[in-house]
Protein backbone atom coordinates (compact mmCIF):
# COMPACT_ATOMS: atom_id res chain seq x y z
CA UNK A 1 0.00 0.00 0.00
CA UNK A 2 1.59 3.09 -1.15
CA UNK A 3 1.47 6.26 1.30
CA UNK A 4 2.03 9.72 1.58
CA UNK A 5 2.40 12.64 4.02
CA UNK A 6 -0.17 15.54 3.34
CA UNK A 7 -1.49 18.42 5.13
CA UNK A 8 -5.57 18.96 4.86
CA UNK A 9 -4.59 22.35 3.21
CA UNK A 10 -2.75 20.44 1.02
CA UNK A 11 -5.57 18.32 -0.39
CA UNK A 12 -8.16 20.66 -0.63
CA UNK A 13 -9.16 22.56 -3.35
CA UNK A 14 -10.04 25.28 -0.59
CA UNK A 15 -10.69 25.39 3.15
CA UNK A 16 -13.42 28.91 3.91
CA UNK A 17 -14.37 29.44 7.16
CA UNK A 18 -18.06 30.25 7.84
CA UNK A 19 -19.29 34.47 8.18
CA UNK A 20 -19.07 35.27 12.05
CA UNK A 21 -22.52 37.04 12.24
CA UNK A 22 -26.34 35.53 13.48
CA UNK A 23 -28.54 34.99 9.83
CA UNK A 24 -32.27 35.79 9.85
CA UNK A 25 -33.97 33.03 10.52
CA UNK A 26 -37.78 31.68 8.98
CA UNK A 27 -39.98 28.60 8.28
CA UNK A 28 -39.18 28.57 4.90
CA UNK A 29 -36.30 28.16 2.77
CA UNK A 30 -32.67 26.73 1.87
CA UNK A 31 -31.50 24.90 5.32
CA UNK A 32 -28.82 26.77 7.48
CA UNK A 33 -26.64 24.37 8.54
CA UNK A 34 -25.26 24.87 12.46
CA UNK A 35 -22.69 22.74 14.34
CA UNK A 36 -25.78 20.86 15.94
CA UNK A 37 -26.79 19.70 12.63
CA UNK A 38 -23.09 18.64 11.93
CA UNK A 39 -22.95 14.54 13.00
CA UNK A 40 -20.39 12.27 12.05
CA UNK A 41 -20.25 11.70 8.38
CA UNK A 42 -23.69 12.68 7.33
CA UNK A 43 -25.69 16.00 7.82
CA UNK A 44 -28.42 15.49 9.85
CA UNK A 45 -30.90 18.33 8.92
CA UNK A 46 -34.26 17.50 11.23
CA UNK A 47 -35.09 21.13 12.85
CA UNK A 48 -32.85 22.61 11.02
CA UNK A 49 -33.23 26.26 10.76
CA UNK A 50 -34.24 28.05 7.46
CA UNK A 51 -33.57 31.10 5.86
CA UNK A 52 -34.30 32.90 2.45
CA UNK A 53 -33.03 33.19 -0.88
CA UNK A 54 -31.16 36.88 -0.08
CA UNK A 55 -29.82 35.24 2.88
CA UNK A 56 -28.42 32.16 1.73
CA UNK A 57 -26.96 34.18 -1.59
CA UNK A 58 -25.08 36.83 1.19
CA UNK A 59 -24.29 33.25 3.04
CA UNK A 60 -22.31 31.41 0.47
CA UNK A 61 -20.54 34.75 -1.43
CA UNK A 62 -17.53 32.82 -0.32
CA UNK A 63 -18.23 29.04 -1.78
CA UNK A 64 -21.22 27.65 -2.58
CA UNK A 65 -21.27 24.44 -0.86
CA UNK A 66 -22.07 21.05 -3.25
CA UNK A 67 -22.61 17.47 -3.10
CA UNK A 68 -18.91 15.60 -1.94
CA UNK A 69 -18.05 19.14 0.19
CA UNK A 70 -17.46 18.49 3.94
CA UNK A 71 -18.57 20.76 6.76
CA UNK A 72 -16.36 21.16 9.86
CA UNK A 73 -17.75 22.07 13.45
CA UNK A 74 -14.97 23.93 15.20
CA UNK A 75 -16.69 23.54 18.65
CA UNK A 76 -20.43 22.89 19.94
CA UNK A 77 -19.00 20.06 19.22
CA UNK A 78 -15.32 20.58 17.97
CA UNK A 79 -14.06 17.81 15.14
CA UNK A 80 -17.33 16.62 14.01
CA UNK A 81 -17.01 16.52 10.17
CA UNK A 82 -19.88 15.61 7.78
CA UNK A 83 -20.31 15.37 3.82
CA UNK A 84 -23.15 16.81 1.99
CA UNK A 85 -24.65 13.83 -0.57
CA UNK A 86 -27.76 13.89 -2.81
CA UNK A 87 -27.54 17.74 -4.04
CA UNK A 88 -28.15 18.87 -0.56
CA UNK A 89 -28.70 22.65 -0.97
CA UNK A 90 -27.41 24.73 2.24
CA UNK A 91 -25.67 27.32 3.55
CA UNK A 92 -23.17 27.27 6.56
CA UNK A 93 -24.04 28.88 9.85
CA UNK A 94 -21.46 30.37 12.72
CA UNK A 95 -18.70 28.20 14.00
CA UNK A 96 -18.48 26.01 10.57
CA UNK A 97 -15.86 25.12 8.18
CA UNK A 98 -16.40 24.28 4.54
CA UNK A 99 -14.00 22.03 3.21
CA UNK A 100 -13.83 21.29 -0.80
CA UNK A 101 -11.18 18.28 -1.17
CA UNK A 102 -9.39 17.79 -4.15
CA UNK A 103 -10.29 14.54 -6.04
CA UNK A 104 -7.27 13.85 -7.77
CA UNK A 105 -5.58 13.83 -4.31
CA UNK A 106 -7.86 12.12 -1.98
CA UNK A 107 -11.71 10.94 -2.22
CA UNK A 108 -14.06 12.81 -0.34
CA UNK A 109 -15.70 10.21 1.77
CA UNK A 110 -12.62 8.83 2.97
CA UNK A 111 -11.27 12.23 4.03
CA UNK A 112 -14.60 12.66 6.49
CA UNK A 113 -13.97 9.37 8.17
CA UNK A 114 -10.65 9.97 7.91
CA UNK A 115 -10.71 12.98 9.86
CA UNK A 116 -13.39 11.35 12.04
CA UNK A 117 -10.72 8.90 13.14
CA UNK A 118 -9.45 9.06 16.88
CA UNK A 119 -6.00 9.43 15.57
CA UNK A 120 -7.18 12.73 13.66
CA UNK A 121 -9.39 13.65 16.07
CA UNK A 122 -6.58 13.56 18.73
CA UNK A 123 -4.26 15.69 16.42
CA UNK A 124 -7.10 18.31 15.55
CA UNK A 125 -8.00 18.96 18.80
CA UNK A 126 -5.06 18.98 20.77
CA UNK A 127 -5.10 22.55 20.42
CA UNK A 128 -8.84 23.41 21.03
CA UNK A 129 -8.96 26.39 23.06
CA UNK A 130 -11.87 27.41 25.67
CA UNK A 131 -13.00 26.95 29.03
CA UNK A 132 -16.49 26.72 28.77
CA UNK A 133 -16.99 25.41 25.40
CA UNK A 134 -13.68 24.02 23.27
CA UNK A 135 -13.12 25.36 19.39
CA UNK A 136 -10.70 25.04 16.90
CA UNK A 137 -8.33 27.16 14.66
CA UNK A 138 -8.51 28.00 11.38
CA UNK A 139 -4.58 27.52 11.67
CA UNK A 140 -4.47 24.58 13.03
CA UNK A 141 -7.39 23.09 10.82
CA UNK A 142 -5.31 24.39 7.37
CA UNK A 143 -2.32 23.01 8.93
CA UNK A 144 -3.56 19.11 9.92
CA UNK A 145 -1.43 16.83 9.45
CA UNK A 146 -3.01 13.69 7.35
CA UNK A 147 -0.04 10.97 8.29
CA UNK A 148 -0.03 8.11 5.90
CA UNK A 149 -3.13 8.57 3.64
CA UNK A 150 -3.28 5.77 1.23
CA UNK A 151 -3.54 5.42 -2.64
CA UNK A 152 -7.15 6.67 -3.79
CA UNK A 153 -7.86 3.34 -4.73
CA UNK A 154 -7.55 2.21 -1.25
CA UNK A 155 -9.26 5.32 -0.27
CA UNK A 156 -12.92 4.38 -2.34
CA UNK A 157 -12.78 1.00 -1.41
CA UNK A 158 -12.51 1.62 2.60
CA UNK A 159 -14.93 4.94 1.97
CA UNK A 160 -17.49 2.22 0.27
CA UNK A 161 -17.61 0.11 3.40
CA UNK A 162 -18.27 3.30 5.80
CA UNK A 163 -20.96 4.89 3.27
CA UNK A 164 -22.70 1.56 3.35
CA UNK A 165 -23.38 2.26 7.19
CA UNK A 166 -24.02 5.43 6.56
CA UNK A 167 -26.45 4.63 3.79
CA UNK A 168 -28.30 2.40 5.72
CA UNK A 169 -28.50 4.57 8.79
CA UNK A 170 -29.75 7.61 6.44
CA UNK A 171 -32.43 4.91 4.90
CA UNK A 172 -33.98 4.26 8.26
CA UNK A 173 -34.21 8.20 8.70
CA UNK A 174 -36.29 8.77 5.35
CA UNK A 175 -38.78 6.08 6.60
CA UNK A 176 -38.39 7.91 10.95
CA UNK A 177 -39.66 10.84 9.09
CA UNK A 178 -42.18 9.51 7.05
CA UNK A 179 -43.31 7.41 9.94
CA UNK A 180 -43.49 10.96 11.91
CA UNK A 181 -45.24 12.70 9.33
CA UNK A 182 -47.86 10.15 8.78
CA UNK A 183 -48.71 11.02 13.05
CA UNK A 184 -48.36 14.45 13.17
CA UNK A 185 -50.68 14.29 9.80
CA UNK A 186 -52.81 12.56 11.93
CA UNK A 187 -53.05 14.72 14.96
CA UNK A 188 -53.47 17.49 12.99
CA UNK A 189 -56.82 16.07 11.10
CA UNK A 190 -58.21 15.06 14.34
CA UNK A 191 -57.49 17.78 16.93
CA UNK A 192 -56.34 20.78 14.93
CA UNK A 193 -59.35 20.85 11.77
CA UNK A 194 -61.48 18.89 14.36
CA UNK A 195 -62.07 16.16 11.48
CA UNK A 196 -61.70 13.35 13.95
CA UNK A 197 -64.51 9.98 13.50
CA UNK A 198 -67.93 10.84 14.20
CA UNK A 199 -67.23 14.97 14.13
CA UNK A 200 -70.05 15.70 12.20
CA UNK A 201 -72.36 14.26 14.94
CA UNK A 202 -70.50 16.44 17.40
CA UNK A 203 -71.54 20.29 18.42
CA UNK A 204 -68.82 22.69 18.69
CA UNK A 205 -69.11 25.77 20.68
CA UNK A 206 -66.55 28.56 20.53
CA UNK A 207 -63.91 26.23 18.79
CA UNK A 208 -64.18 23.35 21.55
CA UNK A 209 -66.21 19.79 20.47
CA UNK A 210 -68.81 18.88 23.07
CA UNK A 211 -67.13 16.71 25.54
CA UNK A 212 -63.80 18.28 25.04
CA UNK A 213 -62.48 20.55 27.50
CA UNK A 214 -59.59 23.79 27.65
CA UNK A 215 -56.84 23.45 30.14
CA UNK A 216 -53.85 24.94 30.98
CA UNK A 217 -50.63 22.73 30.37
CA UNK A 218 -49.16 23.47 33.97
CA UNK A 219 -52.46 21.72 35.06
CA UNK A 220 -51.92 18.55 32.96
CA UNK A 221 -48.01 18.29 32.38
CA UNK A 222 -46.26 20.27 35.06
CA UNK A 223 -42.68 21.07 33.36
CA UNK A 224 -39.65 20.05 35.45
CA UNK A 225 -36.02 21.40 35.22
CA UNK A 226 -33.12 19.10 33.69
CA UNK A 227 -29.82 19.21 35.33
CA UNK A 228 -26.52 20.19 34.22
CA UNK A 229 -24.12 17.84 33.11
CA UNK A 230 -21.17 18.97 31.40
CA UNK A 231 -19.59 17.37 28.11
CA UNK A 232 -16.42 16.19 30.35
CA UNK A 233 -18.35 14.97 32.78
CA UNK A 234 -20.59 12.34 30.70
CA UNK A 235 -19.32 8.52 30.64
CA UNK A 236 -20.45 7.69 27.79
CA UNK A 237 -23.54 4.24 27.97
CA UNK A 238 -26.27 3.52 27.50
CA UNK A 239 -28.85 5.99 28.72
CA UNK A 240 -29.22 8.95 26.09
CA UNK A 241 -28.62 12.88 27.51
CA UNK A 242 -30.95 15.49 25.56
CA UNK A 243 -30.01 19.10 25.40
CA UNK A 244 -32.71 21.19 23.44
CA UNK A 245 -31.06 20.19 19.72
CA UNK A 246 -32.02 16.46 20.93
CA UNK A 247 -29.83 13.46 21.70
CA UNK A 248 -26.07 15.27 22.28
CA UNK A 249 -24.49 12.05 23.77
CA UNK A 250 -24.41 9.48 26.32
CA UNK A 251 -24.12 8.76 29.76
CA UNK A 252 -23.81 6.04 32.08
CA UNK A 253 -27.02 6.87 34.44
CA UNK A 254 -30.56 7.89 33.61
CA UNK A 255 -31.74 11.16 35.29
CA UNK A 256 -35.71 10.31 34.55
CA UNK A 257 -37.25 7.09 33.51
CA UNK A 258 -38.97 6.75 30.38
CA UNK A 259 -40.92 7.17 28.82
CA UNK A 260 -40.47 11.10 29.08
CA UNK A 261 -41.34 14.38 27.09
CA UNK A 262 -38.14 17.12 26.50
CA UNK A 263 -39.33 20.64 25.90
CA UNK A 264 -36.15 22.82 24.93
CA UNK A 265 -35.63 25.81 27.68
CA UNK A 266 -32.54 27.16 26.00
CA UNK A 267 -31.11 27.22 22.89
CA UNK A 268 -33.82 25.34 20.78
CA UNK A 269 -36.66 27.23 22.69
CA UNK A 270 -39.97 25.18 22.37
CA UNK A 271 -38.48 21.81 20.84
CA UNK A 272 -39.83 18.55 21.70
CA UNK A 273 -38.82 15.03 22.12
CA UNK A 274 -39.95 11.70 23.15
CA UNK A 275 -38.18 9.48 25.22
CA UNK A 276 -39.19 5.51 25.47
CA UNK A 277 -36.32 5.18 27.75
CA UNK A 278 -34.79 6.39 30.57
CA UNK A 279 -33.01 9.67 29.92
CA UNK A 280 -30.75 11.98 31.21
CA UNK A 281 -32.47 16.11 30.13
CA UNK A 282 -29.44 18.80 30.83
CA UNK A 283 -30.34 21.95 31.75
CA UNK A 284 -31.25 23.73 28.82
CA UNK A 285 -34.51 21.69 28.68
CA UNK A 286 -37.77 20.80 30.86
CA UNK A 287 -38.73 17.22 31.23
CA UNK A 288 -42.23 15.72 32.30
CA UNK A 289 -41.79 12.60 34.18
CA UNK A 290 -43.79 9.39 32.93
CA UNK A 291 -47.09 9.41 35.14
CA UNK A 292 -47.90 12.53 33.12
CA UNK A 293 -47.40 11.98 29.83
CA UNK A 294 -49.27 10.72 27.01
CA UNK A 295 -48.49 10.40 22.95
CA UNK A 296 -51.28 12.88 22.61
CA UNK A 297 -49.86 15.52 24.82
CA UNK A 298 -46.52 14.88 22.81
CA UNK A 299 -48.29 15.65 19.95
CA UNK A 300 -49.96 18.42 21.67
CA UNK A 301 -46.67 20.38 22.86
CA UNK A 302 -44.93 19.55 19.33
CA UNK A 303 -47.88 21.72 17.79
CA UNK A 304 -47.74 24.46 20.48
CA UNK A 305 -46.05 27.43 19.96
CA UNK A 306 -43.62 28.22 22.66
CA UNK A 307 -42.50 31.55 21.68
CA UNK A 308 -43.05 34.68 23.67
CA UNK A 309 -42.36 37.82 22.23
CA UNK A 310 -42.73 39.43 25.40
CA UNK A 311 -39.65 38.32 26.66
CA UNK A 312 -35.99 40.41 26.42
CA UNK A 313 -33.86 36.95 26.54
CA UNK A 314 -34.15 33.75 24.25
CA UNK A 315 -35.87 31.08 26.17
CA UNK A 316 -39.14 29.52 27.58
CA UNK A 317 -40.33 30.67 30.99
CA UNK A 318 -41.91 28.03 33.02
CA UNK A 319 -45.01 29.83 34.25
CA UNK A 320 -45.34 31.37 30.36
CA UNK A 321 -45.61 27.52 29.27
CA UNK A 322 -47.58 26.74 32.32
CA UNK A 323 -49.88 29.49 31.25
CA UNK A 324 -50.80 27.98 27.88
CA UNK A 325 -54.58 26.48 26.98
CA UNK A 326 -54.57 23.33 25.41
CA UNK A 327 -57.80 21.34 24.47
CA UNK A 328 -58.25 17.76 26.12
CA UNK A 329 -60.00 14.90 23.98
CA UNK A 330 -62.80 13.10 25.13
CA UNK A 331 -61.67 9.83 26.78
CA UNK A 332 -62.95 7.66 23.96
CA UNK A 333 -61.38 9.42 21.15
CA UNK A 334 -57.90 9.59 22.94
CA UNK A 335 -57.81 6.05 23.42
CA UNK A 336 -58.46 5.71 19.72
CA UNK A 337 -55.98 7.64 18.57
CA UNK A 338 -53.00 6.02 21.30
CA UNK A 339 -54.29 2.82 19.59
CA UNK A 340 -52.96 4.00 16.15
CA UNK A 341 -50.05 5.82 17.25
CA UNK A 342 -48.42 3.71 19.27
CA UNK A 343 -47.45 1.28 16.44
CA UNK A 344 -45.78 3.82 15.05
CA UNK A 345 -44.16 4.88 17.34
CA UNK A 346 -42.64 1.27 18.14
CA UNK A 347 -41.43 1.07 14.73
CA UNK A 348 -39.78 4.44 15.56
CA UNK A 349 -38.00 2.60 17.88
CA UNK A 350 -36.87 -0.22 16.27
CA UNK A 351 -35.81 1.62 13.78
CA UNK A 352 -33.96 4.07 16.02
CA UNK A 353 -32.19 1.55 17.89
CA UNK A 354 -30.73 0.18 14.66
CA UNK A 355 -29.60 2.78 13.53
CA UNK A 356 -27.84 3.26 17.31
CA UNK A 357 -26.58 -0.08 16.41
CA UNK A 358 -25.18 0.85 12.81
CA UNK A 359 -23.60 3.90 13.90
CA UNK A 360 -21.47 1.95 16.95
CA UNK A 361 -20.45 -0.51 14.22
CA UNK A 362 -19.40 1.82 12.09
CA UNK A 363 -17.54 3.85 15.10
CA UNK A 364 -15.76 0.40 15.67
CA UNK A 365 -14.50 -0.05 12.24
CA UNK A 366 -13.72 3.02 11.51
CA UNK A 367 -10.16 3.18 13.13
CA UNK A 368 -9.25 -0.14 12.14
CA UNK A 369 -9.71 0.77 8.86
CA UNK A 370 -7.58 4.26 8.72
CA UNK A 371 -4.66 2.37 11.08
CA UNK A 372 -4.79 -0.72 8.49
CA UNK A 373 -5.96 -3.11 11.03
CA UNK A 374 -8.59 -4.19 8.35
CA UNK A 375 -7.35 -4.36 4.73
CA UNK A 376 -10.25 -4.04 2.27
């Protein structure tokens, strides 16, 4: 196997480092792409914030990223690096890298695991700077060392056996999302245009079906504060940890035992997530503990808007959430829609956990690929 000393600088085509200002956000438009949003080797671009046409133009002056590019987190968290596949059209929020390799010198693919690899990793962020949260140089990202990379043919045939994880792990999240859809589609028919079975026999005074009734969420779901827990602090197992931007690691204890609802308190104001298992919320979110929640309040809180505008700082005051109405089923019809939801949600699951399952595999190949351990 024939191999060569490079620097990252050296194999890229260019290396642009993302506009240091906030972009104007809205629910429509070309994806902005933040260091959340950054995982390791593929974008993941659920929630992803959205901005318009004028934006994304001022956004990419610099490069306009394309299919094979990789984006870099510099912290939030440093090192991640991820490729964008399929035409993905975005732009590159704050504390991103955009990284164009050059093909004739190394493929793509195999420079994003590559630089996923512990070895890299090590190198890269030996010289992360920050106390409270760690981010990398430009310098020292130009300036990586990439010890040993092998011919390109070696590079496409290990790339081929990552991508195949990756592939499969992006598969299951077309059919999470579909599976999501086809719920929320469903909640929406039932509860928000009040076409649920039997509506037309029904009467509905001032916007509330007879039966129904208008509470306020602190009455049904009291929220409860998550606890901090620090990055360097997490041992990484088997019990997720949920920040507002969702699932940011791992830890060896559950806080709260499933299943559980996450409501974003920071950061991510008004996101929500479901938990089947025990879970470990940080504290930039609220939690409700099991004996209060229900698929249909899930459903409920993901179609509530959280956002005050009455408010000077970013984030979602207890007693404002606490304050919100939300309409109550009658007992009969909730029952009936738990009935139809809750396969779904199982085959969320299932299909979650494999993919959990995927990405560990792949994590364990990975560096005995890039240190030759496994020839391919």
């Amino acid at each position: 196997m024939s191999k060569r000393l490079a620097t990252l600088d050296g194999v890229c085509e260019f290396i642009v480092d993302c506009l240091h200002a906030t972009a104007p956000i809205q629910d429509e438009g070309y994806p902005m792409v933040r260091t959340p949003n950054i995982g390791r080797g593929r974008l993941n671009l659920e929630g992803v914030y959205r901005v318009s046409l004028e934006t994304y133009e001022k956004w990419t002056r610099r490069a306009v990223p394309q299919t094979g590019d990789l984006v870099l987190a510099r912290e939030a968290p440093a090192g991640n690096v991820a490729i964008i596949k399929g035409g993905q059209q975005v732009c590159l929020g704050q504390r991103t890298v955009h990284l164009r390799p050059d093909p004739t010198q190394v493929d793509p693919d195999f420079l994003c695991y590559f630089l996923l690899a512990p070895k890299q990793q090590g190198v890269l962020l030996a010289g992360a700077t920050g106390v409270t949260a760690k981010h990398v140089n430009m310098k020292d990202i130009r300036r990586l060392p990439l010890n040993e990379l092998p011919t390109l043919e070696v590079q496409q045939r290990t790339a081929a056996v990552l991508s195949a994880y990756d592939d499969l792990i992006e598969n299951n999240r077309r059919r999470i999302r579909l599976l999501e859809a086809a719920a929320r589609q469903l909640y929406q028919e039932w509860f928000v245009r009040l076409r649920f079975p039997g509506h037309e026999h029904v009467a509905v005074v001032d916007g509330v079906p007879e039966g129904w009734e208008k509470v306020t969420l602190g009455e049904v779901a009291p929220f409860k504060y998550g606890k901090a827990l620090k990055e360097d602090d997490r041992v990484p197992g088997q019990y997720p940890v949920y920040g507002s931007s969702g699932v940011i690691g791992t830890h060896e204890s559950a806080l709260i035992e499933g299943p559980g609802i996450i409501v974003g308190r920071k950061g991510n104001v008004g996101s929500v997530y479901w938990s089947d298992d025990a879970f470990y919320p940080i504290d930039t979110v609220y939690y409700i503990e099991a004996e209060n929640v229900s698929l249909y309040l899930y459903y409920i809180l993901y179609h509530t808007n959280f956002i005050s505008t009455d408010v000077a700082v970013p984030g979602l005051n207890r007693d404002y959430a606490h304050s919100r109405k939300v309409q109550i089923a009658d007992p009969a019809l909730l029952q009936k829609f738990e009935s139809i939801v809750a396969p779904i949600h199982a085959q969320l699951s299932v299909l979650r956990r494999h993919n959990t399952r995927l990405s560990k595999a792949r994590d364990l190949v990975l560096p005995k690929l890039m240190n030759g351990e496994l020839q391919v």
